[in-house]
Protein backbone atom coordinates (compact mmCIF):
# COMPACT_ATOMS: atom_id res chain seq x y z
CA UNK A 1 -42.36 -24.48 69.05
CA UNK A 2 -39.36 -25.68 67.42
CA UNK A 3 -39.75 -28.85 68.93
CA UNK A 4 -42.59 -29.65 67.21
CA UNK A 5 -40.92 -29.38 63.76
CA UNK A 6 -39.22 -32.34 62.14
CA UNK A 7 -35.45 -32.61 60.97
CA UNK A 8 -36.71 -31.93 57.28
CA UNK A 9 -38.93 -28.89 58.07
CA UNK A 10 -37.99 -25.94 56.24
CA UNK A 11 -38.16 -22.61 58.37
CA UNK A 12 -37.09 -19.50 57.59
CA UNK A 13 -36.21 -16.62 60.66
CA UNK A 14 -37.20 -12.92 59.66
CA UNK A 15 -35.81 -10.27 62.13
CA UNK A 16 -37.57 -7.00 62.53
CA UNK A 17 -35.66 -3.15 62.39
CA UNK A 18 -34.00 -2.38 65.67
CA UNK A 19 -35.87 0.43 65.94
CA UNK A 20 -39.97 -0.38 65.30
CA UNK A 21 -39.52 -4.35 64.34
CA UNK A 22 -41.59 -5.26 61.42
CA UNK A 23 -43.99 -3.91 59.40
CA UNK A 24 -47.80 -5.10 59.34
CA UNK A 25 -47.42 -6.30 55.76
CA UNK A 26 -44.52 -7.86 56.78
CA UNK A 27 -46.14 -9.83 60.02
CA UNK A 28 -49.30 -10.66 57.78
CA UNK A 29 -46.39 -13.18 55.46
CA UNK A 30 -44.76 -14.85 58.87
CA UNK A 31 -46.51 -18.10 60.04
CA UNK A 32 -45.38 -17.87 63.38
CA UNK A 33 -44.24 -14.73 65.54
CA UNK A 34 -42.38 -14.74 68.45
CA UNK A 35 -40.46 -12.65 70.92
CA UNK A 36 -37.72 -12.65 73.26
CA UNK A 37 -38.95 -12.54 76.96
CA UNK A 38 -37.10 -9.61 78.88
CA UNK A 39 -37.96 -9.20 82.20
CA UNK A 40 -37.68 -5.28 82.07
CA UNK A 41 -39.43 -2.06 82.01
CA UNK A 42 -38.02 -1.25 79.28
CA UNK A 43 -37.09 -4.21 76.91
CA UNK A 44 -34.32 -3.90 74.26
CA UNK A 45 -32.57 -6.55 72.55
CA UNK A 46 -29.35 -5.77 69.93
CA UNK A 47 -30.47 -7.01 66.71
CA UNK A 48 -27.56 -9.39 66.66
CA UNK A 49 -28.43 -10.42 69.54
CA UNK A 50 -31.65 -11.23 69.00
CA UNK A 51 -30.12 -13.17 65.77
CA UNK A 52 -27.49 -15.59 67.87
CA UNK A 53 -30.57 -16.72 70.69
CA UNK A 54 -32.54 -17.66 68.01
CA UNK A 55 -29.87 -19.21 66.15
CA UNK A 56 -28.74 -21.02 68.93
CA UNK A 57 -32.06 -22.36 70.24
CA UNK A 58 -32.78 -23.47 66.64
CA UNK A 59 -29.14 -25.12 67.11
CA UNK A 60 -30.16 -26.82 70.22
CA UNK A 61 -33.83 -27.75 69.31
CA UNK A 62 -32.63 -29.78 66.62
CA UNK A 63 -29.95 -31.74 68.10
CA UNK A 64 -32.11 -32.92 71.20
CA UNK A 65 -35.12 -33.73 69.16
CA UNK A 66 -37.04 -37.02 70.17
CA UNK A 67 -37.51 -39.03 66.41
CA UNK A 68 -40.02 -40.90 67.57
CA UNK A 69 -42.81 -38.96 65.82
CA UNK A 70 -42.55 -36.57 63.03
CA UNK A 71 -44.99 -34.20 62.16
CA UNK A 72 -46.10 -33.97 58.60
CA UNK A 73 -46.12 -29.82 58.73
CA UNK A 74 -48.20 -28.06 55.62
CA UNK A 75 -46.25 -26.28 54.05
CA UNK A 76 -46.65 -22.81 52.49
CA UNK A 77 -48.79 -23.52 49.43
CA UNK A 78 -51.30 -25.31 51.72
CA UNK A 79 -51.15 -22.79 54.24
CA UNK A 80 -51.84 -20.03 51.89
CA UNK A 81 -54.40 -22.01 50.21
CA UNK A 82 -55.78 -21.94 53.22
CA UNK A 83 -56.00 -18.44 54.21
CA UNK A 84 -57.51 -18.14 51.53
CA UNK A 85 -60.05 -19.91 51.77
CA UNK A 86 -60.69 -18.62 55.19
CA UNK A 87 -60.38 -15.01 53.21
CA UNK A 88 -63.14 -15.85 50.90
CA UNK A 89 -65.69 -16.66 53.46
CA UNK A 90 -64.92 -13.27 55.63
CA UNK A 91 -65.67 -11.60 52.07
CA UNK A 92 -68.97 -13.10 52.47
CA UNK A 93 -69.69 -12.27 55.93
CA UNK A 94 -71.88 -9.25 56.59
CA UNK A 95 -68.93 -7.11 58.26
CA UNK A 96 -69.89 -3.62 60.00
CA UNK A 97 -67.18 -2.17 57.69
CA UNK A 98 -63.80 -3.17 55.60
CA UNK A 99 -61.64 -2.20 58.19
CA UNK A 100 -63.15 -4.61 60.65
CA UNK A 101 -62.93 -7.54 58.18
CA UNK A 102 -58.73 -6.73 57.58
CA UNK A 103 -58.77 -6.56 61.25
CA UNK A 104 -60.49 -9.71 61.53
CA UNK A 105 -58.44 -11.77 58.85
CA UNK A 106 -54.92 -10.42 60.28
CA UNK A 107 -56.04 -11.68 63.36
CA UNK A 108 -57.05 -15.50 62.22
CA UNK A 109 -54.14 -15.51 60.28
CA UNK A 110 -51.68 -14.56 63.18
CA UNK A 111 -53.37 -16.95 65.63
CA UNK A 112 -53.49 -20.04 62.91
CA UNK A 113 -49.74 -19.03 62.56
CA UNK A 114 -48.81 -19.75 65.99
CA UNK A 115 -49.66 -23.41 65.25
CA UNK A 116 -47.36 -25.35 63.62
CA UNK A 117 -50.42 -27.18 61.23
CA UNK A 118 -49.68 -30.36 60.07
CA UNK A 119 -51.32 -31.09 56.54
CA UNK A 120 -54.63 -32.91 58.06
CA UNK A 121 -55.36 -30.15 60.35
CA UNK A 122 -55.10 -27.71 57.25
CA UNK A 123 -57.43 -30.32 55.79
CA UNK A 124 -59.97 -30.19 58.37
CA UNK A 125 -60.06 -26.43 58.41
CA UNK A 126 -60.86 -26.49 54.53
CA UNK A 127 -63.62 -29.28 55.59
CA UNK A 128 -65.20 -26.70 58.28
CA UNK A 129 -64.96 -24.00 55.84
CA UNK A 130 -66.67 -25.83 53.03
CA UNK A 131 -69.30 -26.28 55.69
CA UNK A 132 -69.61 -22.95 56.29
CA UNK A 133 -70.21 -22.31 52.74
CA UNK A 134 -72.95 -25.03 51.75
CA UNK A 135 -74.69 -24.07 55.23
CA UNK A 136 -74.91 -20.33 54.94
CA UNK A 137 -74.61 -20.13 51.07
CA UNK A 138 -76.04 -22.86 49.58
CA UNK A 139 -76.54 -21.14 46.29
CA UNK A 140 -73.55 -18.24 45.01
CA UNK A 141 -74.51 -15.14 46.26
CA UNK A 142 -74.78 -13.49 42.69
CA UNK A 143 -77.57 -15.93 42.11
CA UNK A 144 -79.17 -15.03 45.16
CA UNK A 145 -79.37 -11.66 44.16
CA UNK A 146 -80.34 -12.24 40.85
CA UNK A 147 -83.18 -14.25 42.11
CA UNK A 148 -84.40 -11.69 44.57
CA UNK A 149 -83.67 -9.04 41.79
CA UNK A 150 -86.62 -10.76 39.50
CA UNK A 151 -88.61 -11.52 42.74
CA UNK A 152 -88.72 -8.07 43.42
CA UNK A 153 -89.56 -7.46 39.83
CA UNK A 154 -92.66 -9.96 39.78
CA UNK A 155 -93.85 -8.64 42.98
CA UNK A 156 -94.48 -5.09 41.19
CA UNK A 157 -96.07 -6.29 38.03
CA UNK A 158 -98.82 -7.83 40.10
């Protein structure tokens, strides 16, 4: 993955507790999560060890990187605006229950977080989610209860 990152990219590396890693709230804020592979039953790494691979494959990522093409990454603001956005129409979604929703928007944002999005991919997801909107909500859905609210309301008087 760090391949795919330009010279100029700004990245930050957040390590978990030894002991249960990170948090959900905490891996809900990371764009990308990774792991070290261990090929053991039981896998362990040393926290400081954990820090020095990464370091060093960050190390050696950047000084063999081909310059041909860099990729225009979005950064934060555009990748929260984003979520968001992709946040706003699971609010609208008939979900079975809350839970399910959460469930559903951790999971969209941890697999859209494995992709290091350039700018006009964010843009195209905002396109596909604006589509979503005027195709399954043409009109706000206050006003669409509103409307069947006095519907409802004309239907009885007659």
């Amino acid at each position: 993955m760090l391949k795919k990152l330009s010279s100029d990219s700004i990245i930050a590396l957040v390590f978990g507790r030894e002991t249960n890693g990170l948090l959900r709230n905490e891996l809900a804020m990371c764009h990308a999560i990774t792991a070290i592979p261990q090929f053991t039953k039981h896998p362990s790494c040393n926290l400081s060890h954990a820090v020095m691979i990464y370091c060093y494959e960050l190390s050696r990522s950047l000084h063999t990187m081909d310059q041909t093409y860099t990729l225009k990454t979005a950064d934060f603001t555009e990748i929260q605006m984003m979520h968001e956005h992709f946040d706003k129409i699971f609010r609208e979604l008939p979900f079975y229950n809350e839970h399910l929703r959460e469930e559903f928007s951790f999971s969209m944002k941890r697999i859209l977080n494995k992709i290091p999005l350039e700018s006009r991919d964010v843009a195209a997801f905002h396109s596909f989610l604006n589509l979503i909107e005027k195709t399954f909500y043409p009109v706000h859905p206050k006003e669409i209860s509103q409307d069947s609210s006095r519907r409802r309301a004309a239907l009885t008087k007659s």
